[in-house]
PDB file of N, CA and C in Angstrom:
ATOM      1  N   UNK A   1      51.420 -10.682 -98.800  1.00  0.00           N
ATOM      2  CA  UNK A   1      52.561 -10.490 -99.690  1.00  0.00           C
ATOM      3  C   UNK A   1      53.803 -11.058 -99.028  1.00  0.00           C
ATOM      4  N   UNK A   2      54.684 -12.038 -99.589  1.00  0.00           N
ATOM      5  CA  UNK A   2      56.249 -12.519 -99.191  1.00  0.00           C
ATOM      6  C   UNK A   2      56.988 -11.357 -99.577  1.00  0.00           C
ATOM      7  N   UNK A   3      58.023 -11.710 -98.393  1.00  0.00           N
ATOM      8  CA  UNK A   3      59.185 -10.979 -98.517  1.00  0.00           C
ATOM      9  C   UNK A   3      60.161 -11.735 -98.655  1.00  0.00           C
ATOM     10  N   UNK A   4      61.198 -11.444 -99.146  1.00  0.00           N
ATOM     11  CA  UNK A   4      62.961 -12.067 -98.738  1.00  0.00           C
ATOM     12  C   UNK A   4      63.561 -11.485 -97.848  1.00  0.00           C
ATOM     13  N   UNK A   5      64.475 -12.422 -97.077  1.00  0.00           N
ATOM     14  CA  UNK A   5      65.956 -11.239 -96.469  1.00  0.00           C
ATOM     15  C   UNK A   5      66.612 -12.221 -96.974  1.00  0.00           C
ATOM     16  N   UNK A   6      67.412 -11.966 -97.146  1.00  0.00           N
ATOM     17  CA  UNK A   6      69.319 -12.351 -96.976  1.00  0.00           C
ATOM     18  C   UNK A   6      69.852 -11.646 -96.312  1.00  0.00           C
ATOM     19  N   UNK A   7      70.723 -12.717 -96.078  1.00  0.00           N
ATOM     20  CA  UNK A   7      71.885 -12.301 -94.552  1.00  0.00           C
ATOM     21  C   UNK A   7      72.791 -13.407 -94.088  1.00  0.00           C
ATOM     22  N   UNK A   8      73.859 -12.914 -93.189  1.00  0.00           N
ATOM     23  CA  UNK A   8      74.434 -13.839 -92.258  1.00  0.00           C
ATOM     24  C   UNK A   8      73.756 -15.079 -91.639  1.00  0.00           C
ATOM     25  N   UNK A   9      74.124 -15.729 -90.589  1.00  0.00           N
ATOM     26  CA  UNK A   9      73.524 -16.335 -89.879  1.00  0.00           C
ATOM     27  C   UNK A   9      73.166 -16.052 -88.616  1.00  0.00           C
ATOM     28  N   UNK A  10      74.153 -14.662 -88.126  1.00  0.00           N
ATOM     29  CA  UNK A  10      73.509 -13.638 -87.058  1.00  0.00           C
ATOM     30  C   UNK A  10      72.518 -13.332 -87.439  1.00  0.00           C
ATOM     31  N   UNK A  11      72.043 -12.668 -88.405  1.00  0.00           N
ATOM     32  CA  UNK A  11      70.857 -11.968 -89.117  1.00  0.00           C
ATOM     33  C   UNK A  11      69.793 -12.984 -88.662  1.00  0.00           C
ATOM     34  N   UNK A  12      69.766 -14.022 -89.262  1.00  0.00           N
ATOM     35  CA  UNK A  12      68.698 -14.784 -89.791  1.00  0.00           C
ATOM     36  C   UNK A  12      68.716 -16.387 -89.128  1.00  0.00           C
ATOM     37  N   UNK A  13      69.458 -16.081 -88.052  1.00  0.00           N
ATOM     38  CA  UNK A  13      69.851 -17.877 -87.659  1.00  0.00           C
ATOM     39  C   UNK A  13      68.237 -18.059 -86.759  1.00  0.00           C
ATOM     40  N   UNK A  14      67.490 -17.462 -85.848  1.00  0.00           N
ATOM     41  CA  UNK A  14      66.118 -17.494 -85.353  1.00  0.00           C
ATOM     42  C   UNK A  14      65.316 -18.201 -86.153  1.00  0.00           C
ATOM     43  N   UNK A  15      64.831 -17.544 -87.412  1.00  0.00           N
ATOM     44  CA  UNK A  15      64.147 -17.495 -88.191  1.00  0.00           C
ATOM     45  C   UNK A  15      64.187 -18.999 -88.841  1.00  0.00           C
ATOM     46  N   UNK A  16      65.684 -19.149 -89.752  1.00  0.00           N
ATOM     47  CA  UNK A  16      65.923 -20.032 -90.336  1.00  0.00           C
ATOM     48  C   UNK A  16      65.948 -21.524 -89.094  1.00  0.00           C
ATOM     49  N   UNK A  17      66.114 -21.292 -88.095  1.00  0.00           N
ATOM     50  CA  UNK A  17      66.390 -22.746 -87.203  1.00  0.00           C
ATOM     51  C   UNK A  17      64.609 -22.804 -86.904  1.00  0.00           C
ATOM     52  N   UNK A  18      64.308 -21.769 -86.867  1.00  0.00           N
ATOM     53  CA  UNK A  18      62.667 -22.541 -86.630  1.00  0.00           C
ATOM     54  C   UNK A  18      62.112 -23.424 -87.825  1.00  0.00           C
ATOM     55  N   UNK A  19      62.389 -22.730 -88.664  1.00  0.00           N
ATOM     56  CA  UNK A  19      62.090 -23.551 -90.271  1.00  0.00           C
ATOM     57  C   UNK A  19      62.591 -24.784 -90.425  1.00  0.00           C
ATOM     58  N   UNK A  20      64.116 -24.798 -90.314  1.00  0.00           N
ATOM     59  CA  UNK A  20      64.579 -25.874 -90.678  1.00  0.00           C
ATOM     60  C   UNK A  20      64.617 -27.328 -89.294  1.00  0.00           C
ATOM     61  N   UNK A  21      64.057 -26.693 -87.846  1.00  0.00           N
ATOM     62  CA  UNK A  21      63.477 -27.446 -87.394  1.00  0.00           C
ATOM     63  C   UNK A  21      62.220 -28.261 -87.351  1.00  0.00           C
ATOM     64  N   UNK A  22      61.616 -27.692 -88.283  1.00  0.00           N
ATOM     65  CA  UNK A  22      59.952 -28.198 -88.295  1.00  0.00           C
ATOM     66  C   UNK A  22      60.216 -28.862 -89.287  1.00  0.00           C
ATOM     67  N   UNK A  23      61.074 -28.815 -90.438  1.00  0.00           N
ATOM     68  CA  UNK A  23      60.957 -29.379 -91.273  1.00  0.00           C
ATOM     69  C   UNK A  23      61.917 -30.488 -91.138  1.00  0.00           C
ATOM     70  N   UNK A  24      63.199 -30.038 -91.192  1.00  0.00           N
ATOM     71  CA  UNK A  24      63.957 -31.397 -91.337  1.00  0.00           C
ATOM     72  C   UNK A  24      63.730 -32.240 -89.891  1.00  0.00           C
ATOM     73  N   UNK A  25      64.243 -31.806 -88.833  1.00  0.00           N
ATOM     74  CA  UNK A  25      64.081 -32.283 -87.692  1.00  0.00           C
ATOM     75  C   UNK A  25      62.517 -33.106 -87.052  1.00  0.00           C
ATOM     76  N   UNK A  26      61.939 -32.740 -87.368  1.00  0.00           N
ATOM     77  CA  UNK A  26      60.575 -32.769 -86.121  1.00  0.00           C
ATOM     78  C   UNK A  26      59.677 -33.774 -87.909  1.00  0.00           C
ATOM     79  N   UNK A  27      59.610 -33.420 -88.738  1.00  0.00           N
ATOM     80  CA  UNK A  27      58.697 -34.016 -90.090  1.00  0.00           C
ATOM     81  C   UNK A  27      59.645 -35.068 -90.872  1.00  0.00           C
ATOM     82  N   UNK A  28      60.936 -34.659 -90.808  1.00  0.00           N
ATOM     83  CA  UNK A  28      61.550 -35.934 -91.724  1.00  0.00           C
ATOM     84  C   UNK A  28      62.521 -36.850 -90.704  1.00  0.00           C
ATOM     85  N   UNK A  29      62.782 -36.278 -89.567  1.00  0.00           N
ATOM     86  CA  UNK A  29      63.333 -37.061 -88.251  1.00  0.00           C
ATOM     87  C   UNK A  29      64.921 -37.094 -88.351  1.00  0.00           C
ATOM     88  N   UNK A  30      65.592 -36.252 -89.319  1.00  0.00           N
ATOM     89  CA  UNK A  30      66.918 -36.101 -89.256  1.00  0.00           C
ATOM     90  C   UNK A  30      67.060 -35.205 -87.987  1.00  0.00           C
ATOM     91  N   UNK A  31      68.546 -35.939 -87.824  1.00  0.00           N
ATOM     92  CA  UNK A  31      68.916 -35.614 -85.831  1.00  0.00           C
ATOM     93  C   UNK A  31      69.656 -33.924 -86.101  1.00  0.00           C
ATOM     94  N   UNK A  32      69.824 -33.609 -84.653  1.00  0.00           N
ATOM     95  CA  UNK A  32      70.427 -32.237 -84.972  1.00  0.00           C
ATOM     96  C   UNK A  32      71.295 -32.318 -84.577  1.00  0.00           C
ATOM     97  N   UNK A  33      72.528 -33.237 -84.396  1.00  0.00           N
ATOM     98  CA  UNK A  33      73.755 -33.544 -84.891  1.00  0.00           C
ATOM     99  C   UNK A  33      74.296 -33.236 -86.858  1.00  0.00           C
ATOM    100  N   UNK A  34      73.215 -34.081 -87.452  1.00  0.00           N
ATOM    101  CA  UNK A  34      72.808 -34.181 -88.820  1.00  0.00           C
ATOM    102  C   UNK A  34      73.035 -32.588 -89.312  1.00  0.00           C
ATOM    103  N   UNK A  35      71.645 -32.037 -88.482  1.00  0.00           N
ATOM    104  CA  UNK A  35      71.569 -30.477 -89.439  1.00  0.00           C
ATOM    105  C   UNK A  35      72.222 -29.584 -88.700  1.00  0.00           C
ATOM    106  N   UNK A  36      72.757 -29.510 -87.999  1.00  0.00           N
ATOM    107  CA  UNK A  36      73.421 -28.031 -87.496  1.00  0.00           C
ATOM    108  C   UNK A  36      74.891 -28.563 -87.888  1.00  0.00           C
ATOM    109  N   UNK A  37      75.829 -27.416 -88.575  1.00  0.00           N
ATOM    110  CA  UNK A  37      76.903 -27.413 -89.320  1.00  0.00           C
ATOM    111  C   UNK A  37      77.419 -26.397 -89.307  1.00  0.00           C
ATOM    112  N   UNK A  38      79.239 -26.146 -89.452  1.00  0.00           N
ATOM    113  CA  UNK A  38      79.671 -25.272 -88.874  1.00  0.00           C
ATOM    114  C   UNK A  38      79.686 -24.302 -90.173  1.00  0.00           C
ATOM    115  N   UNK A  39      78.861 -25.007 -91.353  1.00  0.00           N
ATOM    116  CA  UNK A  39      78.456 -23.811 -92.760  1.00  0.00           C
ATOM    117  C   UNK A  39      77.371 -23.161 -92.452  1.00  0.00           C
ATOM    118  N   UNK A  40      76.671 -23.407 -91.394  1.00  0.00           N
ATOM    119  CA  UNK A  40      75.765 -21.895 -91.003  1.00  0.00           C
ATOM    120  C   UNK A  40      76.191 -20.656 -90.969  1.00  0.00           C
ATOM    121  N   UNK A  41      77.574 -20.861 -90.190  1.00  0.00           N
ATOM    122  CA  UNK A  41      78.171 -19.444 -90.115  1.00  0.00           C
ATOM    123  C   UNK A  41      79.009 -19.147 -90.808  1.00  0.00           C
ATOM    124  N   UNK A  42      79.338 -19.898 -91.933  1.00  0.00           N
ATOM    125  CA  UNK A  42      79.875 -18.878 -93.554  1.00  0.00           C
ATOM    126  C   UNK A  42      79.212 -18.468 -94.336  1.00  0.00           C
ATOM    127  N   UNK A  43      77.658 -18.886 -94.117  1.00  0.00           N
ATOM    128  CA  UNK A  43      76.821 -19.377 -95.671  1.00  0.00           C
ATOM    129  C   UNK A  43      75.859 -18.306 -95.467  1.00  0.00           C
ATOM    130  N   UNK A  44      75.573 -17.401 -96.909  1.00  0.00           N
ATOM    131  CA  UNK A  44      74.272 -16.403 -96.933  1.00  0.00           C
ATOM    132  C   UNK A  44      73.289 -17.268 -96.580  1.00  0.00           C
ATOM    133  N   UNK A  45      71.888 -16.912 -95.829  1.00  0.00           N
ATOM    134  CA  UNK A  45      71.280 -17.762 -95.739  1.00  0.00           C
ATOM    135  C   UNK A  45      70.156 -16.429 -96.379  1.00  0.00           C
ATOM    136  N   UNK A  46      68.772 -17.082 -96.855  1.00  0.00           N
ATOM    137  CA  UNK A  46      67.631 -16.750 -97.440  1.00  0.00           C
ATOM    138  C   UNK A  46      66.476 -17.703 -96.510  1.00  0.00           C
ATOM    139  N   UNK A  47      65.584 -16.287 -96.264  1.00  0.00           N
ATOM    140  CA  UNK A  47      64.052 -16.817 -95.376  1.00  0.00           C
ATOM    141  C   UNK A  47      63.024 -15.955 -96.034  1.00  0.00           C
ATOM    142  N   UNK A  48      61.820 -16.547 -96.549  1.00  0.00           N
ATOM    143  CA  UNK A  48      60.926 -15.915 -97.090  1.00  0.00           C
ATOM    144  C   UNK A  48      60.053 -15.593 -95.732  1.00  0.00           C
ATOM    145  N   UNK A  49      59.055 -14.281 -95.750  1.00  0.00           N
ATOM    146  CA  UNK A  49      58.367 -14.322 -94.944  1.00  0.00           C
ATOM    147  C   UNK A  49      56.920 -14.070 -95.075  1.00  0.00           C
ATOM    148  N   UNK A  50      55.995 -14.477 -94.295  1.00  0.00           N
ATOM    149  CA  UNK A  50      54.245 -14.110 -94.713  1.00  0.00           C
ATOM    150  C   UNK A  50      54.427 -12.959 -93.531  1.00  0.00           C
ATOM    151  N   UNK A  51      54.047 -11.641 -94.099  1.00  0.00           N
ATOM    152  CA  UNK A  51      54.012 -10.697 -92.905  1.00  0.00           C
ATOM    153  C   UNK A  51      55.747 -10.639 -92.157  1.00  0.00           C
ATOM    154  N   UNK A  52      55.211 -11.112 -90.535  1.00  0.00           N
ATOM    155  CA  UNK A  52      56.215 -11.260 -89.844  1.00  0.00           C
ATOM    156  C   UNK A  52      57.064 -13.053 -89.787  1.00  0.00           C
ATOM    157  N   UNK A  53      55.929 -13.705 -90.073  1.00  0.00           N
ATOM    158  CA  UNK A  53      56.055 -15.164 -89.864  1.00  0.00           C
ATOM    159  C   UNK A  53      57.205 -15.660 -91.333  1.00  0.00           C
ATOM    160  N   UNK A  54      58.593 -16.248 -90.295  1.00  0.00           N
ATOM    161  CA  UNK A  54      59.079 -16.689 -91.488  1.00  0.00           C
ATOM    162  C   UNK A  54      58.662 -18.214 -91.702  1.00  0.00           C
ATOM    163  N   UNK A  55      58.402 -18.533 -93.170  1.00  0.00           N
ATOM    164  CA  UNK A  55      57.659 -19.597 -93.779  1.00  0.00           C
ATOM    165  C   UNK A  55      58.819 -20.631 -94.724  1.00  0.00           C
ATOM    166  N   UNK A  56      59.756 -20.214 -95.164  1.00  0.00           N
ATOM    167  CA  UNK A  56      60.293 -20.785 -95.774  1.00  0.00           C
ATOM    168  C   UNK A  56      62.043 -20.327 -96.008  1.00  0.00           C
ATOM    169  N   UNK A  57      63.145 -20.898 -96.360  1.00  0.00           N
ATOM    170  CA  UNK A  57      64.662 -20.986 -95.778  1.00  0.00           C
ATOM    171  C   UNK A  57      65.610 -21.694 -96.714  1.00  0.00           C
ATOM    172  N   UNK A  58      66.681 -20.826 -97.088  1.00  0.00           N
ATOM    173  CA  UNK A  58      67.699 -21.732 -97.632  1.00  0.00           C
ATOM    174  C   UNK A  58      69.236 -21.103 -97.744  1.00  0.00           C
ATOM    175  N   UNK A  59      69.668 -22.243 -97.834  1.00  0.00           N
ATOM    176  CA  UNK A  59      71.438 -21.226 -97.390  1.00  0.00           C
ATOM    177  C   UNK A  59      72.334 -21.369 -98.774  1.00  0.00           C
ATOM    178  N   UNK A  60      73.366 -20.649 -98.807  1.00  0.00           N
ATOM    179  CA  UNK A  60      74.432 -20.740-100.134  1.00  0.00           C
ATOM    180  C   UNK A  60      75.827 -20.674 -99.216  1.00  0.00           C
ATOM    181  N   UNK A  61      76.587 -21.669 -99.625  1.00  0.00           N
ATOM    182  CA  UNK A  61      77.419 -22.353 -98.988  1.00  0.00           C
ATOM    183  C   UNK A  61      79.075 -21.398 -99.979  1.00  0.00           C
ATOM    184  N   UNK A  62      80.020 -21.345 -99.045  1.00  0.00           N
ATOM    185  CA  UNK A  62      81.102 -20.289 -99.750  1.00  0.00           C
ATOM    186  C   UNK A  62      81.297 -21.399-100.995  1.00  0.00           C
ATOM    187  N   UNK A  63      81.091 -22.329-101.370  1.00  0.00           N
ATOM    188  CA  UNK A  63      81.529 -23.424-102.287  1.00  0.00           C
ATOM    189  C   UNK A  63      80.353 -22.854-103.683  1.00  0.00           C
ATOM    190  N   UNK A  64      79.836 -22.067-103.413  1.00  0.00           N
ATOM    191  CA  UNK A  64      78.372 -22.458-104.745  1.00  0.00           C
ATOM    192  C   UNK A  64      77.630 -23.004-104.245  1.00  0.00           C
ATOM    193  N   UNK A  65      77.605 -23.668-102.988  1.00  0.00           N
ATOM    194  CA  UNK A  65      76.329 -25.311-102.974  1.00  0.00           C
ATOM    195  C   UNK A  65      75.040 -24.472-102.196  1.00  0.00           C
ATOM    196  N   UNK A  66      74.030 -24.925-102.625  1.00  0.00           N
ATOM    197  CA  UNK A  66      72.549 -24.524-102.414  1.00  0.00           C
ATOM    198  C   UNK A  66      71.751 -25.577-101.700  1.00  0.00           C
ATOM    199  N   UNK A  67      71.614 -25.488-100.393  1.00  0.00           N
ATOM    200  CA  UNK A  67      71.192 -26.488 -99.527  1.00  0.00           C
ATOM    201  C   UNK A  67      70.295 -26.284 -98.544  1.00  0.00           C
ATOM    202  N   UNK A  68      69.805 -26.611 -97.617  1.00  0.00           N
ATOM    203  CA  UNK A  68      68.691 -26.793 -96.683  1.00  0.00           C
ATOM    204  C   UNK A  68      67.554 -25.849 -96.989  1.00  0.00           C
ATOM    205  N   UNK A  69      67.308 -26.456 -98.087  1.00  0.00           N
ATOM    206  CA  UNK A  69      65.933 -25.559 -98.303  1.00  0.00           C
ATOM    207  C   UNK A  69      64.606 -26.078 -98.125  1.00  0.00           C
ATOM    208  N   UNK A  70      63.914 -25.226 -97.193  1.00  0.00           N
ATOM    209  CA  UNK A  70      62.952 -25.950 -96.371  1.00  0.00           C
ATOM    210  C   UNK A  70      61.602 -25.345 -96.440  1.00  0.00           C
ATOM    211  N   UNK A  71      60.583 -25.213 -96.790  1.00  0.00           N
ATOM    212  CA  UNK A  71      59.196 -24.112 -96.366  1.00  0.00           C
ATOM    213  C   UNK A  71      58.441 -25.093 -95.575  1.00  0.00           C
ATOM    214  N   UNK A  72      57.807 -24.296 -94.484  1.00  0.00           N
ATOM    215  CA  UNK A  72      56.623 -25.076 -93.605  1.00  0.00           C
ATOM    216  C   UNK A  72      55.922 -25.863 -94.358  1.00  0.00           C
ATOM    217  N   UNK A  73      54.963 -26.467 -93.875  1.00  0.00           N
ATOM    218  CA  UNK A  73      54.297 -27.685 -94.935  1.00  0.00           C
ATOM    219  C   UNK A  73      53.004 -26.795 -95.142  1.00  0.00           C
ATOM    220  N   UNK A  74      52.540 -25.753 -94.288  1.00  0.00           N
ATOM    221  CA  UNK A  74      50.983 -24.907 -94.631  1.00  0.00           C
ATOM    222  C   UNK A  74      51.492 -23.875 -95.772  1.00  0.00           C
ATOM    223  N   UNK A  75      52.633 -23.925 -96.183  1.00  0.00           N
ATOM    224  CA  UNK A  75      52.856 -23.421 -97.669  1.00  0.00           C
ATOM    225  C   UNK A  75      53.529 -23.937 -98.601  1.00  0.00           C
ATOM    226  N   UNK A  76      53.620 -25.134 -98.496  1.00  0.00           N
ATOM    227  CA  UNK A  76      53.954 -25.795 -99.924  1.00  0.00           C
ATOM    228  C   UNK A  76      53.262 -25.848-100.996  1.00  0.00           C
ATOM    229  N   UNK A  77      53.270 -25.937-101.935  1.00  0.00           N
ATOM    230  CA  UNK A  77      52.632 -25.648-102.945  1.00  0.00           C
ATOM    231  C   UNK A  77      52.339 -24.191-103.840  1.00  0.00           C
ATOM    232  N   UNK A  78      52.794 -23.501-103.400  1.00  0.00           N
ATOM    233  CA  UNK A  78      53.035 -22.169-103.492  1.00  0.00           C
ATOM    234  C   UNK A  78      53.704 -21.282-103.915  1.00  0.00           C
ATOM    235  N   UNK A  79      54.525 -21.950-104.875  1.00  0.00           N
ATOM    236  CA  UNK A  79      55.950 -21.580-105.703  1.00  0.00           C
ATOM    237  C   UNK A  79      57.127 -20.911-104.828  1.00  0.00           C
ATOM    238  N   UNK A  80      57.167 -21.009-103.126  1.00  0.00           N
ATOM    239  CA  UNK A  80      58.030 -20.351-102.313  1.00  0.00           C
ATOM    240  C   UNK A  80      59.128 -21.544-102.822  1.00  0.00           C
ATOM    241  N   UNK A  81      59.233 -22.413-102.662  1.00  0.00           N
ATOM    242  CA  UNK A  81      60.705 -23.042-103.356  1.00  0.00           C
ATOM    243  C   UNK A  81      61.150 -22.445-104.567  1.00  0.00           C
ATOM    244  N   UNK A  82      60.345 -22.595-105.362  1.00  0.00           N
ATOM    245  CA  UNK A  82      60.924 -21.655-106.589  1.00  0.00           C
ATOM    246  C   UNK A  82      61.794 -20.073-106.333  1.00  0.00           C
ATOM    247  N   UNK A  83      60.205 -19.689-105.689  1.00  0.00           N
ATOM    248  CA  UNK A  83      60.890 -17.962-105.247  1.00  0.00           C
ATOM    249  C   UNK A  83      62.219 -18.001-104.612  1.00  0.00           C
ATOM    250  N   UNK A  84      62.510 -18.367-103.554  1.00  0.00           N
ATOM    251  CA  UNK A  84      63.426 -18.525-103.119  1.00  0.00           C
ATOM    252  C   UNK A  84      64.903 -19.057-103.481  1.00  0.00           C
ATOM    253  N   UNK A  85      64.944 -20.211-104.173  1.00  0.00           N
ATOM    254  CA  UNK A  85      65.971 -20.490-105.417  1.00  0.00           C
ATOM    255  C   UNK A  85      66.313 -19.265-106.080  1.00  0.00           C
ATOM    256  N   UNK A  86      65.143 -18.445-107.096  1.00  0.00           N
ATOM    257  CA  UNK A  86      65.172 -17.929-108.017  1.00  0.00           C
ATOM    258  C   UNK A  86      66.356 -16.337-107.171  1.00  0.00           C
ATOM    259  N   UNK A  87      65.988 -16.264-105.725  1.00  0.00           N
ATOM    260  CA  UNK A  87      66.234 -15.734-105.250  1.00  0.00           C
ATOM    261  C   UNK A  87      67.749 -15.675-104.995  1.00  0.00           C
ATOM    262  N   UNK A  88      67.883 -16.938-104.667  1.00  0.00           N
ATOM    263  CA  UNK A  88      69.785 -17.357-104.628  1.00  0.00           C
ATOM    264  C   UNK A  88      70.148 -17.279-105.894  1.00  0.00           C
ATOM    265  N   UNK A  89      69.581 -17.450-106.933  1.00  0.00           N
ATOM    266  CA  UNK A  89      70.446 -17.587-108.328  1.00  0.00           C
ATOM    267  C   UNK A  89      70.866 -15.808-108.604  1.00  0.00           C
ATOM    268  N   UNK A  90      69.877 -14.886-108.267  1.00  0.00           N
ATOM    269  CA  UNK A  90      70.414 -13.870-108.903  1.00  0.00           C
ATOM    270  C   UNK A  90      71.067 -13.205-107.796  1.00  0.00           C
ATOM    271  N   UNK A  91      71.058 -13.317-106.697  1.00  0.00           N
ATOM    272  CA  UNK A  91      72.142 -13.429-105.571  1.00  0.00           C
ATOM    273  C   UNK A  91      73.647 -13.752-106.183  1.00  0.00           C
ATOM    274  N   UNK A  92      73.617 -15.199-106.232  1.00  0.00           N
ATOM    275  CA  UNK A  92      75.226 -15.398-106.908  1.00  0.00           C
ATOM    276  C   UNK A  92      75.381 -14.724-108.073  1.00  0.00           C
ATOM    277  N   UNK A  93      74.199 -14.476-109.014  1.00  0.00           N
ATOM    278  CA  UNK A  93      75.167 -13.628-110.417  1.00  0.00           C
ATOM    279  C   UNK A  93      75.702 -12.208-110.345  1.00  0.00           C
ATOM    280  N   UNK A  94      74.516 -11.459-108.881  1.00  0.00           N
ATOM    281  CA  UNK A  94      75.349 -10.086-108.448  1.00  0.00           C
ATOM    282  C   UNK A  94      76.632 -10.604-107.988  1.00  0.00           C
ATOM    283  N   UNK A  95      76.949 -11.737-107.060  1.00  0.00           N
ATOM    284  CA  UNK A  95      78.598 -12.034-106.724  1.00  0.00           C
ATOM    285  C   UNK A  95      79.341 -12.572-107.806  1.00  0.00           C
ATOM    286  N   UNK A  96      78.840 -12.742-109.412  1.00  0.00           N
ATOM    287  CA  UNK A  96      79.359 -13.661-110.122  1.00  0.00           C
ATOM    288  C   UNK A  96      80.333 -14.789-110.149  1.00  0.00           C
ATOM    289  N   UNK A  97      79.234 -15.728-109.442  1.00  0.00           N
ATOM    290  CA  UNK A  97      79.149 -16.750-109.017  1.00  0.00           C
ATOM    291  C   UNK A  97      78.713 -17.879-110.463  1.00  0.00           C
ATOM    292  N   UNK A  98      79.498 -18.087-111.533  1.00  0.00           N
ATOM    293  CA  UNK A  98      78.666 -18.320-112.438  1.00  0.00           C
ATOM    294  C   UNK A  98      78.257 -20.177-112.329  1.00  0.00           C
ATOM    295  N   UNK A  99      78.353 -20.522-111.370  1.00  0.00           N
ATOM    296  CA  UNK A  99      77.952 -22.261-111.088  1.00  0.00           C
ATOM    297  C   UNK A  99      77.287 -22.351-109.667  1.00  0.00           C
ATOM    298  N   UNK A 100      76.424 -22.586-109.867  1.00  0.00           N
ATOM    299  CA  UNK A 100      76.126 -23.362-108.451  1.00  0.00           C
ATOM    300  C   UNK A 100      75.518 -24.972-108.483  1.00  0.00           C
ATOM    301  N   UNK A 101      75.996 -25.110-107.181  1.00  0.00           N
ATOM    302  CA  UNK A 101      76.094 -26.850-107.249  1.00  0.00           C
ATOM    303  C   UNK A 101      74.555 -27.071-105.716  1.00  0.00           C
ATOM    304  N   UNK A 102      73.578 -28.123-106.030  1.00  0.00           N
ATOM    305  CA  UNK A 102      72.521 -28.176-104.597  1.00  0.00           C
ATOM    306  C   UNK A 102      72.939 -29.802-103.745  1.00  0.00           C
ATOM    307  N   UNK A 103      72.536 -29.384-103.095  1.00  0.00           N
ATOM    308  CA  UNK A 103      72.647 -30.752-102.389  1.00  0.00           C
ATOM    309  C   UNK A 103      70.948 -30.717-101.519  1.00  0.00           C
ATOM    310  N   UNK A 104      70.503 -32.107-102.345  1.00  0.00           N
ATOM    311  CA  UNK A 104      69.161 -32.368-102.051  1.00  0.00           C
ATOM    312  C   UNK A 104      68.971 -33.822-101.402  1.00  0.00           C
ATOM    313  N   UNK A 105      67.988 -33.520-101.145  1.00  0.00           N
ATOM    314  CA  UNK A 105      67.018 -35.129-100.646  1.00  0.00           C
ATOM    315  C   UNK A 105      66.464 -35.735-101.982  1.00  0.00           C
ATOM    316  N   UNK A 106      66.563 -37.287-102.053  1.00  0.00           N
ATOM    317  CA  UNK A 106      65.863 -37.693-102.830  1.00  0.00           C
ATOM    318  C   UNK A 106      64.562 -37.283-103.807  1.00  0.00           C
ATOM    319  N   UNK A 107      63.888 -37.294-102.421  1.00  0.00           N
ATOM    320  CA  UNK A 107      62.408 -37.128-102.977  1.00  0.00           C
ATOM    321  C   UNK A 107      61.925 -35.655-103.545  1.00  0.00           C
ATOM    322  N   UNK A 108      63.078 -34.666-103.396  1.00  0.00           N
ATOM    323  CA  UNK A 108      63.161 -33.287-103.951  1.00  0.00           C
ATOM    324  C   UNK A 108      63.586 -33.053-105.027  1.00  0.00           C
ATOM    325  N   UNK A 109      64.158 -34.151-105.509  1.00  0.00           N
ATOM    326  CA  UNK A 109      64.873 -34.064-107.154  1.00  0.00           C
ATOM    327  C   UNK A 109      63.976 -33.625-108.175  1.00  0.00           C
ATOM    328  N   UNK A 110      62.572 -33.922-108.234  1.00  0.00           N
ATOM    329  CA  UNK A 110      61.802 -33.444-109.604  1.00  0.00           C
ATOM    330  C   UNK A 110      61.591 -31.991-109.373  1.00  0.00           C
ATOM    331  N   UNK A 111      61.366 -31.618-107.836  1.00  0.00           N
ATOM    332  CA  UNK A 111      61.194 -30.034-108.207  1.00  0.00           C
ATOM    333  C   UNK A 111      62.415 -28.801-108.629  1.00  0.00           C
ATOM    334  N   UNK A 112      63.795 -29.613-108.102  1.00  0.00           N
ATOM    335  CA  UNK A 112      65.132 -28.826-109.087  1.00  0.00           C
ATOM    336  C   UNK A 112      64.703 -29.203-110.329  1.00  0.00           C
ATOM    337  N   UNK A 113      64.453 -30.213-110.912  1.00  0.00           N
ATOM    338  CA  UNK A 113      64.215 -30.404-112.668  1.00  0.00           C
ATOM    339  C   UNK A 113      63.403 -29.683-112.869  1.00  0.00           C
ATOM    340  N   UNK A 114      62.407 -29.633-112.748  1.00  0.00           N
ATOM    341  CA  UNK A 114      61.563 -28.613-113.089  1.00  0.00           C
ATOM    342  C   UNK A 114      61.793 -27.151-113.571  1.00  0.00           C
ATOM    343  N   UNK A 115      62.926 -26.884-113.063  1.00  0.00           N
ATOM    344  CA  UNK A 115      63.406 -25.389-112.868  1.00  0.00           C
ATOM    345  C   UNK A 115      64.277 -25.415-113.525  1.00  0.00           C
ATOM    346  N   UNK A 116      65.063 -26.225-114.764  1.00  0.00           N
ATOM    347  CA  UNK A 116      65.576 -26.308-115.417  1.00  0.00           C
ATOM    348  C   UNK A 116      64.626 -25.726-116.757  1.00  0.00           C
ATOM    349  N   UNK A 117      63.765 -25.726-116.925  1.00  0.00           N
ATOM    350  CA  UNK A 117      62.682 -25.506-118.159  1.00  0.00           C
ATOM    351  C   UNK A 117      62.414 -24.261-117.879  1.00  0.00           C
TER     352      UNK A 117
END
């Protein structure tokens, strides 16, 4: 069974830098100049977990923006991108937050469309 947390980036910065190292860093070869940003430490961040193992990560930026969202590659396919989105959206409507804006990678664009339907 997955879980969520949300939290700071005290909370959850462990968790989320292992994720978003395997993924962006080490599988798509962006530098960590690139991904570490000083919106870690304004931004709610969201980590799904299997058990104890966190599997998947994404942050909400004080702007609305919905970004580095990452799951290991032994669970893709698995609707954890979805969950997790679905997760930030009703996040911002408890802050009524009524827009949010993502900032994606190319090759990630059909699975935000998707989630439009």
């Amino acid at each position: 069974m997955y879980r969520i947390k949300q939290g700071h980036w005290d909370q959850l910065q462990q968790d989320a830098k292992l994720i978003r190292t395997q993924v962006f860093i080490c599988e798509q070869g962006i530098t960590e100049a690139d991904e570490w940003d000083d919106q870690d430490l304004i931004s709610q961040h969201f980590v799904i977990y299997d058990q104890d193992q966190p599997i998947a990560t994404a942050r909400l930026l004080e702007n609305n923006s919905v970004g580095r969202v990452a799951v290991l590659k032994a669970y893709r396919g698995q609707g954890l991108g979805q969950m997790i989105m679905l997760e930030i959206i009703s996040y911002a409507q408890k802050q009524r937050r009524s827009v949010l804006t993502l900032s994606s990678q190319v090759h990630a664009i059909s699975f935000y469309e998707k989630m439009k339907s």
